[in-house]
PDB file of N, CA and C in Angstrom:
ATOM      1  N   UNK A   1      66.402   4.545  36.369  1.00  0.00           N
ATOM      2  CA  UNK A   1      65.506   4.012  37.378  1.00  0.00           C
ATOM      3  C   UNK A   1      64.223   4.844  37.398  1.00  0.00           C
ATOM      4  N   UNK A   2      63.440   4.319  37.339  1.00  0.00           N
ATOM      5  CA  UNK A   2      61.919   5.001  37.706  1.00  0.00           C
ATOM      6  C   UNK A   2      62.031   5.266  39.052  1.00  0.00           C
ATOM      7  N   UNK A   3      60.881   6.863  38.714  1.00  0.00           N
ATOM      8  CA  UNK A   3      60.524   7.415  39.767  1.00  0.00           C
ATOM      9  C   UNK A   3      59.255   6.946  40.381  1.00  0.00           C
ATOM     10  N   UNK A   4      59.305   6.879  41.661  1.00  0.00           N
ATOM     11  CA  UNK A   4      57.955   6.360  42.831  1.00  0.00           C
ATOM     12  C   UNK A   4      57.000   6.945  43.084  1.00  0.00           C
ATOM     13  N   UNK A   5      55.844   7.112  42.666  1.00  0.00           N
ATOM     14  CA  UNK A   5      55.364   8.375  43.122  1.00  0.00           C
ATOM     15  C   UNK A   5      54.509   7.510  44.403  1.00  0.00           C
ATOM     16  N   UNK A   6      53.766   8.823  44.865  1.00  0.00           N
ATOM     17  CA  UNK A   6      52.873   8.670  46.771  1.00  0.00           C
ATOM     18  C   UNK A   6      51.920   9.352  45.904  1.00  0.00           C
ATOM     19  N   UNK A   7      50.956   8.813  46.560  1.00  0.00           N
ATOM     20  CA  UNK A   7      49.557   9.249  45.938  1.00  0.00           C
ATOM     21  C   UNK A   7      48.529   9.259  47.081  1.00  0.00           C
ATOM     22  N   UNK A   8      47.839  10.642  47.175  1.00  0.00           N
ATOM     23  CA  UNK A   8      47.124  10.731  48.107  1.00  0.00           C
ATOM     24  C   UNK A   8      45.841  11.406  48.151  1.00  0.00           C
ATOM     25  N   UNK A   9      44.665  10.737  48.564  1.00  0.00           N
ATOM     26  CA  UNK A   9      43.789  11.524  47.853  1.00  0.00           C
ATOM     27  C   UNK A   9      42.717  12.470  49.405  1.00  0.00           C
ATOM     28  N   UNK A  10      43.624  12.676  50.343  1.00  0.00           N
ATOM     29  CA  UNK A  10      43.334  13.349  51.892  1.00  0.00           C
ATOM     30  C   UNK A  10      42.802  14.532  51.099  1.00  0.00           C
ATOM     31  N   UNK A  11      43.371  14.904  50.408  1.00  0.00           N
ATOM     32  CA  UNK A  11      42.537  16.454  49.792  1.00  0.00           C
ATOM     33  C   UNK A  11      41.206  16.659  48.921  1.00  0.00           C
ATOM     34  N   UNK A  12      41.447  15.451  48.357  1.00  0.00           N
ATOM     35  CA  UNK A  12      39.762  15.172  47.677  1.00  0.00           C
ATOM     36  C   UNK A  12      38.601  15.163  48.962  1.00  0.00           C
ATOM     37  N   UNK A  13      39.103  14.423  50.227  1.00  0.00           N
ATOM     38  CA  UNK A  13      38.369  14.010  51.042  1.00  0.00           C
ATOM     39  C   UNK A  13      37.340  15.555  52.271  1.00  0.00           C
ATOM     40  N   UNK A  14      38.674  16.426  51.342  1.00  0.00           N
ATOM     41  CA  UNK A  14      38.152  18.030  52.431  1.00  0.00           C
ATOM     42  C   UNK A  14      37.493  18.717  51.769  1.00  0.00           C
ATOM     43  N   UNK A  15      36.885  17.808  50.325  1.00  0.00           N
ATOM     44  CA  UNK A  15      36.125  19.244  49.266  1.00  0.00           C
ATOM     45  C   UNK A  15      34.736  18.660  49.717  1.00  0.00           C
ATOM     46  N   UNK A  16      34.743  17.564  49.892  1.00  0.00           N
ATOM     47  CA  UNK A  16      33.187  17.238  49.852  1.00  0.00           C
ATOM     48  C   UNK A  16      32.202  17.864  51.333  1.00  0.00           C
ATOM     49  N   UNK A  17      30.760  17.861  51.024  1.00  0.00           N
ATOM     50  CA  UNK A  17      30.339  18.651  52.071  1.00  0.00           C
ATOM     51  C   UNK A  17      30.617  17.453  53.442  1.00  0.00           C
ATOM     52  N   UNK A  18      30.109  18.584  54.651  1.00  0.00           N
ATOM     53  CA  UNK A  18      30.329  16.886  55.933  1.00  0.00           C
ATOM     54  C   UNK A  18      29.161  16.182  56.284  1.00  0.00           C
ATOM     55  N   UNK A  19      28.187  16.560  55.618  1.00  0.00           N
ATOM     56  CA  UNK A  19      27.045  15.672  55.545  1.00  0.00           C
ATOM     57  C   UNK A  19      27.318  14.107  54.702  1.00  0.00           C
ATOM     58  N   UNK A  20      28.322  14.445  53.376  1.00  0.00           N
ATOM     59  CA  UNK A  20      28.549  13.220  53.211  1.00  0.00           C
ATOM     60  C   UNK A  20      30.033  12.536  53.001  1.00  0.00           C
ATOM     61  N   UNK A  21      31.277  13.412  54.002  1.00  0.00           N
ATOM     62  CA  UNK A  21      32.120  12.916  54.560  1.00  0.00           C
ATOM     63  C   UNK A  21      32.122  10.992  55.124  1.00  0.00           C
ATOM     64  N   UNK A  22      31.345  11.337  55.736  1.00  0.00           N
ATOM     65  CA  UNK A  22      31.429   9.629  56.326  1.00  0.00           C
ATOM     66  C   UNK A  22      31.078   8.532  55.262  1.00  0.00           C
ATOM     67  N   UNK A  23      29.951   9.073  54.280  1.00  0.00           N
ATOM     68  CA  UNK A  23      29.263   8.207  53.073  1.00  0.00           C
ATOM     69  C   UNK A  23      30.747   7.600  52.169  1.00  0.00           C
ATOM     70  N   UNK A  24      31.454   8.971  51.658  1.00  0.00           N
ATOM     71  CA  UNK A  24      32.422   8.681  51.093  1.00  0.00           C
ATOM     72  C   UNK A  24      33.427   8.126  51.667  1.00  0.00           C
ATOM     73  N   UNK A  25      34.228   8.656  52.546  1.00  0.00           N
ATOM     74  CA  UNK A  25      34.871   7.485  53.060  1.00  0.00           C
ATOM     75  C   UNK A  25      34.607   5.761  53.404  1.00  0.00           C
ATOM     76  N   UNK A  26      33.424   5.730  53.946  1.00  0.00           N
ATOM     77  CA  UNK A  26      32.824   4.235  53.390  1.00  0.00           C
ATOM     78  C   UNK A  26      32.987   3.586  52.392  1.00  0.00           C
ATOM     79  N   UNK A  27      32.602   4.249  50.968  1.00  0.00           N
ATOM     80  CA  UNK A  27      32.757   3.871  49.857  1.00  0.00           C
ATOM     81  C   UNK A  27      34.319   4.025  49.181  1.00  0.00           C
ATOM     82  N   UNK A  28      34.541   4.323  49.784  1.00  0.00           N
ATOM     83  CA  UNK A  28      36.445   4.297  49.522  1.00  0.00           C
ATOM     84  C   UNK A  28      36.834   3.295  49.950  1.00  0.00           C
ATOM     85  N   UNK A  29      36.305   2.906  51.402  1.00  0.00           N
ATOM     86  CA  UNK A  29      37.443   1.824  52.231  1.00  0.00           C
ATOM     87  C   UNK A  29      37.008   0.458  52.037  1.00  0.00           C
ATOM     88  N   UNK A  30      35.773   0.595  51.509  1.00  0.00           N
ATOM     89  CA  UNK A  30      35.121  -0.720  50.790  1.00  0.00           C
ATOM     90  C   UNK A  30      35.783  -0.957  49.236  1.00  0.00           C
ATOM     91  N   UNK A  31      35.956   0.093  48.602  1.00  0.00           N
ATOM     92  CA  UNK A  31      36.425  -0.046  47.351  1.00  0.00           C
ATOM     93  C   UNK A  31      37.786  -0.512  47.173  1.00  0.00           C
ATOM     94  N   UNK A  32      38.639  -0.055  48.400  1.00  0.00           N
ATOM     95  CA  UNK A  32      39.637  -0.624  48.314  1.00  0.00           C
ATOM     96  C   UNK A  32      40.316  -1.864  49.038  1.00  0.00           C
ATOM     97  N   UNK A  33      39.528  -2.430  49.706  1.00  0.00           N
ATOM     98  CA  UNK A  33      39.081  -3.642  50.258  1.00  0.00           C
ATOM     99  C   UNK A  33      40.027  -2.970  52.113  1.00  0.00           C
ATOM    100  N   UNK A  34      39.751  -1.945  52.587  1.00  0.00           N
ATOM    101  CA  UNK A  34      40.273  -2.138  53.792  1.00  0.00           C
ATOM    102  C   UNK A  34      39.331  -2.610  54.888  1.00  0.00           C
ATOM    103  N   UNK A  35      40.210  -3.305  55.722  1.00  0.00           N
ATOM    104  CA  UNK A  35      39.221  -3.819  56.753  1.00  0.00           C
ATOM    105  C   UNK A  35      39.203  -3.154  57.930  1.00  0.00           C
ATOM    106  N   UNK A  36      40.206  -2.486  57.922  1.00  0.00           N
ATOM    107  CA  UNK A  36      39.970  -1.329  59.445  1.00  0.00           C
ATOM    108  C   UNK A  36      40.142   0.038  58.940  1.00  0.00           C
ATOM    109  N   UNK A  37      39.913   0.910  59.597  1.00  0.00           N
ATOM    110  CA  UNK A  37      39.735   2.587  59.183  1.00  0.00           C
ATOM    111  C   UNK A  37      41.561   2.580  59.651  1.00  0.00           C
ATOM    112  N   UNK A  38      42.070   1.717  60.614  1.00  0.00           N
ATOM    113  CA  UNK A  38      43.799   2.483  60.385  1.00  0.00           C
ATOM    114  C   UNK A  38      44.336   2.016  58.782  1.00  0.00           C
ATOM    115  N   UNK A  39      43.899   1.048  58.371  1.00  0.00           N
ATOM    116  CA  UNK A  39      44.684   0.607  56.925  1.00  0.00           C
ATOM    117  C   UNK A  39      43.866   1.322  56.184  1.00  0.00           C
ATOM    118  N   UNK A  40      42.769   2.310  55.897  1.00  0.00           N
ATOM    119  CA  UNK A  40      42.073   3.313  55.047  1.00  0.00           C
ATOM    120  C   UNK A  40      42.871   4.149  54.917  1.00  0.00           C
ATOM    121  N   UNK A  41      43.275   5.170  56.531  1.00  0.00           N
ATOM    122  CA  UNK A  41      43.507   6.032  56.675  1.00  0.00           C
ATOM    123  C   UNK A  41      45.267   6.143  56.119  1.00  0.00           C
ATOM    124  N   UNK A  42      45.990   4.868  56.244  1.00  0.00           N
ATOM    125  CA  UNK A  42      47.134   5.265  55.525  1.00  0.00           C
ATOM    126  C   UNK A  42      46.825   4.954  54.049  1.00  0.00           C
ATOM    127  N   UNK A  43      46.312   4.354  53.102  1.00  0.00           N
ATOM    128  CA  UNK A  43      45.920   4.545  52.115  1.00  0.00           C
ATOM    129  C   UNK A  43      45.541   5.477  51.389  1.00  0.00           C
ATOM    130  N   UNK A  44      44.634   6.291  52.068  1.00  0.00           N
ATOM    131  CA  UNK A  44      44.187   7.805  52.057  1.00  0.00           C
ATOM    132  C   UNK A  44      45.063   8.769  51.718  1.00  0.00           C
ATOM    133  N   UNK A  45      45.931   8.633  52.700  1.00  0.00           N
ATOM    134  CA  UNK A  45      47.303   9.105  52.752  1.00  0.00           C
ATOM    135  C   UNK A  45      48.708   8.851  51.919  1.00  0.00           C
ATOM    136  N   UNK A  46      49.003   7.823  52.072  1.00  0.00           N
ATOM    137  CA  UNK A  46      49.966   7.394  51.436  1.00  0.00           C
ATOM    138  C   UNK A  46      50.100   5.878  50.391  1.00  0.00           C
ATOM    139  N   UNK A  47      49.556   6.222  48.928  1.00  0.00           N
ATOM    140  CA  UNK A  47      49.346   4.730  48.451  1.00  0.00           C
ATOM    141  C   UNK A  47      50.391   4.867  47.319  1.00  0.00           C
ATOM    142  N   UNK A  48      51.539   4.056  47.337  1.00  0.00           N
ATOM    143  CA  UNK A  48      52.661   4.009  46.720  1.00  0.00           C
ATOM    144  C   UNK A  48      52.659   3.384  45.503  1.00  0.00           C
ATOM    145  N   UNK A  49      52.905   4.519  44.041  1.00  0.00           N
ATOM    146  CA  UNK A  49      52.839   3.557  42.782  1.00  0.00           C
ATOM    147  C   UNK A  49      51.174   3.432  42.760  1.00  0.00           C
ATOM    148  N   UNK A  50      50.273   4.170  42.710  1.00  0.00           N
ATOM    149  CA  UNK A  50      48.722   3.433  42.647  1.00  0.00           C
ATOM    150  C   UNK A  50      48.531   2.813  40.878  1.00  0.00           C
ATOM    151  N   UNK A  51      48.052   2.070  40.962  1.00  0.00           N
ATOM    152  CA  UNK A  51      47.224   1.385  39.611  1.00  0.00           C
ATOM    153  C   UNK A  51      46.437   2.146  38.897  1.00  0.00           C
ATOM    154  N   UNK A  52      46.353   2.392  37.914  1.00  0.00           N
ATOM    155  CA  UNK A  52      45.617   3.268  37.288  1.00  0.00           C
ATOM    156  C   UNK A  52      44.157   2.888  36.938  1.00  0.00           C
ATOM    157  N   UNK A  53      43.714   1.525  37.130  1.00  0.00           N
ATOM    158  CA  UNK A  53      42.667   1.375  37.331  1.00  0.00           C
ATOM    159  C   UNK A  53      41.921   1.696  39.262  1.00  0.00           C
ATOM    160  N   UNK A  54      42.694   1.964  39.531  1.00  0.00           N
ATOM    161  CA  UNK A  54      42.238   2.252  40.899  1.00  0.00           C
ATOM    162  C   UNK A  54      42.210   3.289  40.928  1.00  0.00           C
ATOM    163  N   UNK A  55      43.147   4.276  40.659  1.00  0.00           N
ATOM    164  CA  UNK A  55      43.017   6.034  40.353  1.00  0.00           C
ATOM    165  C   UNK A  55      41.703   6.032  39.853  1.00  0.00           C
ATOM    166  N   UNK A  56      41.301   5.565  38.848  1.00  0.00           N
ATOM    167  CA  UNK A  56      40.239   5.893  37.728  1.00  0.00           C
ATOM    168  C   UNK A  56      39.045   5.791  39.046  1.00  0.00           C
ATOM    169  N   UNK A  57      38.724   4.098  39.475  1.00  0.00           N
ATOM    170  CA  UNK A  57      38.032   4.006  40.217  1.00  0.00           C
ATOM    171  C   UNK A  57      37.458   4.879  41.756  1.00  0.00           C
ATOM    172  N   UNK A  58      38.368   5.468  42.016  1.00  0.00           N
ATOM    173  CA  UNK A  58      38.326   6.923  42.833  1.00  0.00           C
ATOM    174  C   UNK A  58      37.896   7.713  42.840  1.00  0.00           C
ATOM    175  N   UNK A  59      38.392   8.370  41.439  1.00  0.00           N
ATOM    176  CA  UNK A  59      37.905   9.354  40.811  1.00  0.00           C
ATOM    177  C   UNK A  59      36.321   9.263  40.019  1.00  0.00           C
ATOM    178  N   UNK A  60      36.354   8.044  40.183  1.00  0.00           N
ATOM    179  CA  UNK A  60      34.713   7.797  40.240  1.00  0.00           C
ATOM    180  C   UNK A  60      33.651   7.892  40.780  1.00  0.00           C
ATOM    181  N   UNK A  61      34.067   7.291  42.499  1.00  0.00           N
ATOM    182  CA  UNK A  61      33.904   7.381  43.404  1.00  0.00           C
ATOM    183  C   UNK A  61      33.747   9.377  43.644  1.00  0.00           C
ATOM    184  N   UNK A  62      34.775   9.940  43.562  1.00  0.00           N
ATOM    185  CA  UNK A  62      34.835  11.067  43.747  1.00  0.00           C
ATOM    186  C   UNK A  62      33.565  12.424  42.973  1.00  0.00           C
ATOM    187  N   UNK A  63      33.667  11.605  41.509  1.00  0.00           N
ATOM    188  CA  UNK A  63      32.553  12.414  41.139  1.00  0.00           C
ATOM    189  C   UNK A  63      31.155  12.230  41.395  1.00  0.00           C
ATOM    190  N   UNK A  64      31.123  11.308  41.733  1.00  0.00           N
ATOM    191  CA  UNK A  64      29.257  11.089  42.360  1.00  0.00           C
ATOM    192  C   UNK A  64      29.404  12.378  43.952  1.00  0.00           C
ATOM    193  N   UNK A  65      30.032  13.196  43.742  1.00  0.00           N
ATOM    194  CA  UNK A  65      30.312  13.950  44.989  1.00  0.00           C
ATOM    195  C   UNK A  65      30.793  15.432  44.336  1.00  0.00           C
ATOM    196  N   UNK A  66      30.415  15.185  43.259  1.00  0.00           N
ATOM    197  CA  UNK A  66      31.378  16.407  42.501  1.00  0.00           C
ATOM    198  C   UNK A  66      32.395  17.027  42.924  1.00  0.00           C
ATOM    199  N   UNK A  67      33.303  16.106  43.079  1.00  0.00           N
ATOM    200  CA  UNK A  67      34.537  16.482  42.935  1.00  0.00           C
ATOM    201  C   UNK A  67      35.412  16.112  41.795  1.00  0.00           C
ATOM    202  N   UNK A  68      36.052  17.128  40.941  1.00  0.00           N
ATOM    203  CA  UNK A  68      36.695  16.593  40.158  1.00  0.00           C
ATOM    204  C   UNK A  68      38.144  16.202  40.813  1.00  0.00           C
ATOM    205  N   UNK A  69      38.547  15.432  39.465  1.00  0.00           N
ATOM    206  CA  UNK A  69      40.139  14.736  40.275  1.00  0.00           C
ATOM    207  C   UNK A  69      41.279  15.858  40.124  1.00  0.00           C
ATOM    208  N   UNK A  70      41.170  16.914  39.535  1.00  0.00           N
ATOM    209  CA  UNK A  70      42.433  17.677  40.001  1.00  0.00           C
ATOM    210  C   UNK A  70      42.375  18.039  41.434  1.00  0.00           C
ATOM    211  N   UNK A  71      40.753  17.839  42.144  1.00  0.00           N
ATOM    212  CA  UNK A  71      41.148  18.559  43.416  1.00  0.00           C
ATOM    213  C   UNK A  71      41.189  17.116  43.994  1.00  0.00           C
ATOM    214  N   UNK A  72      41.152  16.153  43.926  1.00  0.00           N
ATOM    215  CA  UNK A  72      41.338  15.314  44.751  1.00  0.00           C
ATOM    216  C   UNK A  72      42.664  14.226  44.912  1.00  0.00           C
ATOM    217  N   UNK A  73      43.772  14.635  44.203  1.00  0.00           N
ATOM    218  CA  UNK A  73      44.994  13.929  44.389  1.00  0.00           C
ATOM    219  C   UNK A  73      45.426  15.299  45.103  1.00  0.00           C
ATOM    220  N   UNK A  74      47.261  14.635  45.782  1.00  0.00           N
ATOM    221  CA  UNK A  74      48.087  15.477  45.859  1.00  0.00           C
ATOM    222  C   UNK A  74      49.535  14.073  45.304  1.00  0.00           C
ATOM    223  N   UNK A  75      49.651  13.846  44.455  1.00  0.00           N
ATOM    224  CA  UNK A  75      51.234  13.053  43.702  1.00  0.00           C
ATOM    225  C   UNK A  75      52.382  14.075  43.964  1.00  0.00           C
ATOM    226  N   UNK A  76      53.002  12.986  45.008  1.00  0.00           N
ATOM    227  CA  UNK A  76      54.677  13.587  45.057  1.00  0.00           C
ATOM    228  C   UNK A  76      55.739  12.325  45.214  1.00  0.00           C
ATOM    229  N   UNK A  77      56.954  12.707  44.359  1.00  0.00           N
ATOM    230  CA  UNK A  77      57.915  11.628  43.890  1.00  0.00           C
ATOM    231  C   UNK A  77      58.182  11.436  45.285  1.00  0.00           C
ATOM    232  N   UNK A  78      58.702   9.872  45.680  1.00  0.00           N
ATOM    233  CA  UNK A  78      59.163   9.412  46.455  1.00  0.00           C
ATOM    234  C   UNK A  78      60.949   9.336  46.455  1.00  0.00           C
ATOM    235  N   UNK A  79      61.460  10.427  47.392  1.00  0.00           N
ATOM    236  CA  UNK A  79      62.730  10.229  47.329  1.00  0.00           C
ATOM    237  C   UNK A  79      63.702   8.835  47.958  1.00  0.00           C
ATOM    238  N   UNK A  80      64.612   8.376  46.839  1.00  0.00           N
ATOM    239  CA  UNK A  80      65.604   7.001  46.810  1.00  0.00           C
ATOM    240  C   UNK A  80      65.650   7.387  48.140  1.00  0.00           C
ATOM    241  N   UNK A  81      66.202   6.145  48.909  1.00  0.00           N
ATOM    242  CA  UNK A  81      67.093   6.460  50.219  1.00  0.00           C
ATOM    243  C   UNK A  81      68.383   6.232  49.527  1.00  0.00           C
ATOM    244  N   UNK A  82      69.886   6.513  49.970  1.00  0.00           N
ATOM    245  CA  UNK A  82      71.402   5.763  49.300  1.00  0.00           C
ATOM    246  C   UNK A  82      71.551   4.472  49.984  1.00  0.00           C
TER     247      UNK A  82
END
């Protein structure tokens, strides 16, 4: 059985300066089509299995901010329930 991973990119979101905190998050929650900041903010947080064209797209997002993407994930396996 494959493993699940959680993908979260809350830590990319604490490198950037806070002048353009709000810019980026904009351009995140548009990119990922959310329509309210609560469905961003668990996205942000917790996006299960992400697409790798959407990783990429992030991390796109992310470097117009210079951030590279090692600092901006944190991936951890999602444990089975029995």
């Amino acid at each position: 059985m494959a493993i699940r991973m959680n993908y979260s990119f809350l830590k990319g979101c604490g490198k950037v300066c806070k002048e353009d905190y709000s810019k980026l998050n904009a351009e995140l929650k548009e990119y990922l089509g959310c329509k309210t900041m609560t469905h961003y903010y668990l996205k942000r947080k917790r996006f299960i299995d992400m697409p790798v064209h959407i990783k990429e797209g992030i991390e796109a997002i992310f470097s117009a901010y210079n951030v590279s993407p090692e600092d901006i994930w944190e991936i951890t396996p999602i444990e089975e329930q029995p």
